[in-house]
Protein backbone atom coordinates (compact mmCIF):
# COMPACT_ATOMS: atom_id res chain seq x y z
CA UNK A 1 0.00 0.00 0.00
CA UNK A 2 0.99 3.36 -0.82
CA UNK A 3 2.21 6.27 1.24
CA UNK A 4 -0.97 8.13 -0.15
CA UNK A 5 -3.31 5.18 1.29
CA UNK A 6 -2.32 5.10 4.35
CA UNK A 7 -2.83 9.34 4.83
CA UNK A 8 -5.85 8.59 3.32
CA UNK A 9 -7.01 6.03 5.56
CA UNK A 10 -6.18 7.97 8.50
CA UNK A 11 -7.80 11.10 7.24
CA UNK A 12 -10.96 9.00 6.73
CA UNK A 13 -10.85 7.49 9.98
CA UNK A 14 -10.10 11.18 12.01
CA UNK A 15 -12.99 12.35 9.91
CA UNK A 16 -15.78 9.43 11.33
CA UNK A 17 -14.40 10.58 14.90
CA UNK A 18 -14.50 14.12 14.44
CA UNK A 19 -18.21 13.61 13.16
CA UNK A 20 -19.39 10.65 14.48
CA UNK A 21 -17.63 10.48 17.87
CA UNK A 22 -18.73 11.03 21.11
CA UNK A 23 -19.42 14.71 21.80
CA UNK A 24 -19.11 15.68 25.40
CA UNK A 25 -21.24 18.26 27.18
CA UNK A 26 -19.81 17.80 30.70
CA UNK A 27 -16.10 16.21 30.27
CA UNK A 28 -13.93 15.12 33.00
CA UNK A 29 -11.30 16.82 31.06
CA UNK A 30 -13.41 19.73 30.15
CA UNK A 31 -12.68 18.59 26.34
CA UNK A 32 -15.56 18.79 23.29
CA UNK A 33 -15.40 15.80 21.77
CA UNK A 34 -13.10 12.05 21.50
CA UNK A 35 -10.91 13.77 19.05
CA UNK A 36 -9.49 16.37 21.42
CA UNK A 37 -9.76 13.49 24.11
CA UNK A 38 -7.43 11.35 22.12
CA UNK A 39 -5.04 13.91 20.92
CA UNK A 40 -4.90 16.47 23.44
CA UNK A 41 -5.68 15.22 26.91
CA UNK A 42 -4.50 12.02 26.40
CA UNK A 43 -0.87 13.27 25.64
CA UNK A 44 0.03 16.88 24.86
CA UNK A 45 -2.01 17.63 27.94
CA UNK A 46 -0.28 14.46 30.48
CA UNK A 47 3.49 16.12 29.11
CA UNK A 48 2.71 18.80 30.80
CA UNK A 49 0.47 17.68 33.82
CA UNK A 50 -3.78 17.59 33.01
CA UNK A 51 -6.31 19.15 34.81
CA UNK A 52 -7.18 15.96 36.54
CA UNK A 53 -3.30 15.31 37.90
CA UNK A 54 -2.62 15.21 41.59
CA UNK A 55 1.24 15.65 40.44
CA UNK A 56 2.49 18.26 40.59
CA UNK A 57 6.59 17.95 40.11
CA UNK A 58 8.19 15.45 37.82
CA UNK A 59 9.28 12.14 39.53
CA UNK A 60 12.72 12.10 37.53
CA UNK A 61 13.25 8.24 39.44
CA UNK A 62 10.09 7.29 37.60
CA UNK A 63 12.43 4.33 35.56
CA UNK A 64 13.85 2.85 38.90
CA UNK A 65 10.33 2.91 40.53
CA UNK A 66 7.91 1.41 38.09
CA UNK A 67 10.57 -1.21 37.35
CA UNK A 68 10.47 -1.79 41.06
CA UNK A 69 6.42 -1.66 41.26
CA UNK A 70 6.10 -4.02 38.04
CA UNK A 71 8.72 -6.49 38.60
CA UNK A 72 9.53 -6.60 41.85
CA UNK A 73 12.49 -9.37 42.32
CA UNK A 74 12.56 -9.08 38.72
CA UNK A 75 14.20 -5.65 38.58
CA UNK A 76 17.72 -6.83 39.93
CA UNK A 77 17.72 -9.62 37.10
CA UNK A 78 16.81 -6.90 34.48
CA UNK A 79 19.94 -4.96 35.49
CA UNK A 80 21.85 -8.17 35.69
CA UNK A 81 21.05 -8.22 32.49
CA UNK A 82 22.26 -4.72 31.19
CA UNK A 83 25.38 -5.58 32.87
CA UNK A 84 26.02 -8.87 31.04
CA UNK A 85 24.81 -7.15 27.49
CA UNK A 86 27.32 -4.38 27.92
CA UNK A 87 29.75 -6.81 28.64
CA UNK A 88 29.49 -9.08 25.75
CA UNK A 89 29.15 -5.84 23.17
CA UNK A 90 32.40 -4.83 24.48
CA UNK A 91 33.71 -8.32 24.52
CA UNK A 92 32.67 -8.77 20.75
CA UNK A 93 33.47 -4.80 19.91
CA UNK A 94 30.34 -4.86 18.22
CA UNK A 95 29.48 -1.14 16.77
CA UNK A 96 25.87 -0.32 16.65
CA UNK A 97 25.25 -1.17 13.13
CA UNK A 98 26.92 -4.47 13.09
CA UNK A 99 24.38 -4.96 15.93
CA UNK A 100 21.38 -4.38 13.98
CA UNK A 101 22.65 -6.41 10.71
CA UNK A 102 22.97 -9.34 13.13
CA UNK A 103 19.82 -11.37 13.62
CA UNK A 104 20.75 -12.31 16.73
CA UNK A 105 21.42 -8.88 18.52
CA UNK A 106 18.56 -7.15 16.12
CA UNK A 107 15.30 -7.97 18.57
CA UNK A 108 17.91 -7.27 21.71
CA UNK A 109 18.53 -3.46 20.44
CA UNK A 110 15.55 -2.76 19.10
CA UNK A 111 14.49 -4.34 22.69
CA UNK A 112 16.98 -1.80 24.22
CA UNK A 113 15.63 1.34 22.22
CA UNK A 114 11.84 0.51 23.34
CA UNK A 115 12.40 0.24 26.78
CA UNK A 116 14.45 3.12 27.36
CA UNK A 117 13.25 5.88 25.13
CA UNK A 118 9.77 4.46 26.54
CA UNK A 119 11.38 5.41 30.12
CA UNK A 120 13.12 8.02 29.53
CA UNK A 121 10.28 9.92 27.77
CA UNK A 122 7.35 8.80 30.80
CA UNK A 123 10.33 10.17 33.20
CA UNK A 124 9.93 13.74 31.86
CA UNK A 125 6.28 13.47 31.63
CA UNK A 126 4.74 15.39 34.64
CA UNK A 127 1.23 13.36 34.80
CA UNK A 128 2.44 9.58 34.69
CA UNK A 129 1.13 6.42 36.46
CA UNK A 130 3.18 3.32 36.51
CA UNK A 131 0.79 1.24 34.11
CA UNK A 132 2.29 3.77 31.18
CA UNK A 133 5.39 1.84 31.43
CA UNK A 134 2.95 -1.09 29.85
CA UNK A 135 4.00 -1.47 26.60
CA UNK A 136 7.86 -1.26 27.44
CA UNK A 137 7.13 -4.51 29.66
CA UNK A 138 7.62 -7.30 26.87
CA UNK A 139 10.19 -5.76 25.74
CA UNK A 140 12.16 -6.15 29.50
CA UNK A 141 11.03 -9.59 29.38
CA UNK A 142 13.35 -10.34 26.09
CA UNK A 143 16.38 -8.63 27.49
CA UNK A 144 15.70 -10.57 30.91
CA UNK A 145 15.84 -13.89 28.72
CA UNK A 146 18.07 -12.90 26.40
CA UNK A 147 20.64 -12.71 29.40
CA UNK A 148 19.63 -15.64 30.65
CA UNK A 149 20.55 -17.64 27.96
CA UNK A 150 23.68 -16.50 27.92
CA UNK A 151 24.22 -17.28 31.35
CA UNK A 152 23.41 -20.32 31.32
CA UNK A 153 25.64 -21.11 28.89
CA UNK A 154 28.52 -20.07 31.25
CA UNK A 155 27.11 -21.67 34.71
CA UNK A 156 24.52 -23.99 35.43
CA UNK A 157 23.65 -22.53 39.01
CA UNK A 158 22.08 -19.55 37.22
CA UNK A 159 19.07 -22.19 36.31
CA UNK A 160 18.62 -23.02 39.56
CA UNK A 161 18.60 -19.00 40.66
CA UNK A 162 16.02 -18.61 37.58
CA UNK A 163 14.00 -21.68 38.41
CA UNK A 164 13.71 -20.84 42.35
CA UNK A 165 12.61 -17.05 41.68
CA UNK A 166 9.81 -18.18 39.03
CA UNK A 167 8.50 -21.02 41.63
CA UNK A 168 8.50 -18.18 44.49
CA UNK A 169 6.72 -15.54 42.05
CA UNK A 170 4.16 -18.31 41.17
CA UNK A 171 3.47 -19.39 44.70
CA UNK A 172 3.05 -15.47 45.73
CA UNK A 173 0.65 -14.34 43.06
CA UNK A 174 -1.61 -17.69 43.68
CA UNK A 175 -1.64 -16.32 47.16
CA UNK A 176 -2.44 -13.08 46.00
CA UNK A 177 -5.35 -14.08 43.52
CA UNK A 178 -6.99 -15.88 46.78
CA UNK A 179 -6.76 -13.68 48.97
CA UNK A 180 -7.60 -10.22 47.27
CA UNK A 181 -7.68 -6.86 48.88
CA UNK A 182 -11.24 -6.15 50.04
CA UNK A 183 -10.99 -2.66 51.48
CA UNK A 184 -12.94 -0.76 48.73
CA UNK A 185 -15.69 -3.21 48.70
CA UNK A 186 -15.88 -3.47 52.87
CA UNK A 187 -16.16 0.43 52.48
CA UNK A 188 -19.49 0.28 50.15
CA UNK A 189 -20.57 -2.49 52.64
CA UNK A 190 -20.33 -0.54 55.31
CA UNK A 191 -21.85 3.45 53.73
CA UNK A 192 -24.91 2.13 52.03
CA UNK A 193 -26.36 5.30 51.35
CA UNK A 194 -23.82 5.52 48.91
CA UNK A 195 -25.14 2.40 47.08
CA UNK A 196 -28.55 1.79 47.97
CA UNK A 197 -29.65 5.61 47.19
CA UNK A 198 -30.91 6.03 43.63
CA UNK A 199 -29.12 9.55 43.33
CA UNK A 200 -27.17 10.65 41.20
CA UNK A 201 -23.10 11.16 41.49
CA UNK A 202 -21.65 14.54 41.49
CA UNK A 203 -18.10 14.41 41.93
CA UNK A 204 -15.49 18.09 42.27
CA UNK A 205 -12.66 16.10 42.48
CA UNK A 206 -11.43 13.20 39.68
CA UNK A 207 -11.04 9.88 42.37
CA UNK A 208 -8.93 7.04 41.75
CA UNK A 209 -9.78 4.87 39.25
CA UNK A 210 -10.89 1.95 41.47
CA UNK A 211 -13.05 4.17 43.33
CA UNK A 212 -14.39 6.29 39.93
CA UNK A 213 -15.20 2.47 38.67
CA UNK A 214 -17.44 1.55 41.07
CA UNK A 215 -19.49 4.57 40.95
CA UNK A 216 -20.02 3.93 37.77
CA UNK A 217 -20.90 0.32 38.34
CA UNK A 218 -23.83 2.05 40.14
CA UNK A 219 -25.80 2.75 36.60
CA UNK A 220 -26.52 6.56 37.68
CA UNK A 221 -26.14 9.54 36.86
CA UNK A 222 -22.43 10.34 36.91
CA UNK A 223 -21.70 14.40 36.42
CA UNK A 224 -18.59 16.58 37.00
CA UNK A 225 -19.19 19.98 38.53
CA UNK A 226 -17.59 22.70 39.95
CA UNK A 227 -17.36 23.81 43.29
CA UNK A 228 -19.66 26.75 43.13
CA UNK A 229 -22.25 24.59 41.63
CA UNK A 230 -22.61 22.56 44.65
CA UNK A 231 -24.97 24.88 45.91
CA UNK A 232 -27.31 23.82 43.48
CA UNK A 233 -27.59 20.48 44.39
CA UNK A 234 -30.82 19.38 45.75
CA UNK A 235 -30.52 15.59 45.88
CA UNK A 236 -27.15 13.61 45.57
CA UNK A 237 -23.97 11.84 46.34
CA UNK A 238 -21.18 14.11 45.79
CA UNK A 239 -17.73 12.62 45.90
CA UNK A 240 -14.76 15.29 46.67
CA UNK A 241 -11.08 15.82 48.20
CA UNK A 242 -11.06 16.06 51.80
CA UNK A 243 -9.98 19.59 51.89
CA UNK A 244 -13.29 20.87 50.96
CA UNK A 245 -15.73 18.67 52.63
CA UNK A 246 -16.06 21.09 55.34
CA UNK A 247 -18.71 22.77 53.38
CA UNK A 248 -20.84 19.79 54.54
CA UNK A 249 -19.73 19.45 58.09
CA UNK A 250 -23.82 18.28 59.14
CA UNK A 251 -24.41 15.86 55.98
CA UNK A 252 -23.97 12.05 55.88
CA UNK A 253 -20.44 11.60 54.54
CA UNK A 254 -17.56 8.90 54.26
CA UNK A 255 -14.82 9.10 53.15
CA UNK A 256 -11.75 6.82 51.83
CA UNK A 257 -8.46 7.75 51.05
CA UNK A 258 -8.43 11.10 50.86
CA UNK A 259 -12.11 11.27 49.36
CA UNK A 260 -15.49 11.75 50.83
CA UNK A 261 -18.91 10.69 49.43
CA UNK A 262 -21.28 13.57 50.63
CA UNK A 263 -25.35 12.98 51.09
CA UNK A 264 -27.10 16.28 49.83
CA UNK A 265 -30.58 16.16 50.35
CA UNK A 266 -32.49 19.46 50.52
């Protein structure tokens, strides 16, 4: 296919968005439509820190920290593995390009390039979360084997190291899938008014996504409004940061985390 296809294609499809797509009268990030959704919020907008961010400075040991979160005991074989790749570049006095025309090395820099231009760019975003790391993951997984293979070439007790850490990491997530963490759900449990009312949600404050989720498990009314419209609220659960439920010191209200679910009825 063409050059002039492809544009076209993608023209076509931007077009069905921009006309068809969802158009938004009250946004959580006070956008117009999916197009400006997709293009703007979702990244020019994160860069720099949206409107729905709680961060507000960059985390510049984002890399170290998500590798940490996502792989746990993983991490220190990942930069075992660096290690050992440097080593047998220099070793071979490979240059980059020899690299690449090699089938071998080819998936193991193009590996390389994905998982750190991935970091390094999430690093200098202001608004990330760990799960942006996502697609980078598979990628860490090659380089982790890639090592491995090499090791075991040279010693035989690496396989056992391997072996031990996958039976542990097996053993630990079937204990985790058993024996998940109710605290959200004991919360509901316990504040019924928040579930059992047929009002609709109000919320000032963006809440985590856990918490946004089951609101809208709730099939109501979900809206976003500001905080002078709170006033006009005659009948609803309103979900906001701590810092400004004083405005409802005598209401129903509880709150987890640092957010509060608010009974207005007037």
């Amino acid at each position: 296919m063409r050059w002039s296809g492809v544009y076209g294609i993608v023209l076509f499809w931007l077009s069905v968005l921009l006309i068809y797509g969802k158009h938004y009268t009250n946004s959580v990030y006070y956008s117009q439509n999916a197009l400006e959704t997709m293009f703007y919020n979702d990244t020019v907008d994160r860069i720099f820190g949206s409107a729905l961010s709680t961060n507000t400075n960059y985390n510049y040991t984002y890399f170290l920290t998500v590798l940490d979160a996502r792989l746990n005991l993983w991490n220190y074989f990942f930069y075992l593995s660096i290690i050992v790749i440097i080593y047998e570049i220099m070793k071979q006095k490979k240059v980059f390009n020899e690299l690449l025309k090699n089938k071998k090395y080819f998936l193991l820099v193009f590996s390389l390039l994905q998982v750190f231009l991935i970091g390094l760019f999430l690093t200098f975003m202001k608004d990330n979360n760990v799960w942006y790391f996502t697609p980078a993951l598979p990628f860490v997984v090659y380089i982790i084997i890639f090592a491995a293979e090499y090791l075991f070439e040279k010693t035989s007790f690496y396989k056992y190291i391997i072996y031990s850490v996958l039976i542990f990491t097996f053993i630990r997530h079937f204990l985790y899938l058993n024996n998940p963490d109710t605290t959200l759900n004991n919360f509901f449990k316990e504040n019924k008014f928040i579930t059992e009312s047929k009002a609709p949600f109000y919320f000032v404050n963006q809440p985590h996504q856990d918490l946004y989720l089951h609101i809208l498990w709730q099939n109501r009314l979900v809206k976003k409004i500001t905080l002078s419209e709170m006033n006009d609220i005659e009948n609803g659960i309103v979900c906001l940061n701590k810092n400004t439920n004083a405005y409802f010191t005598e209401s129903k209200k509880a709150c987890y985390k640092e957010f509060c679910f608010v009974s207005i009825q007037n």
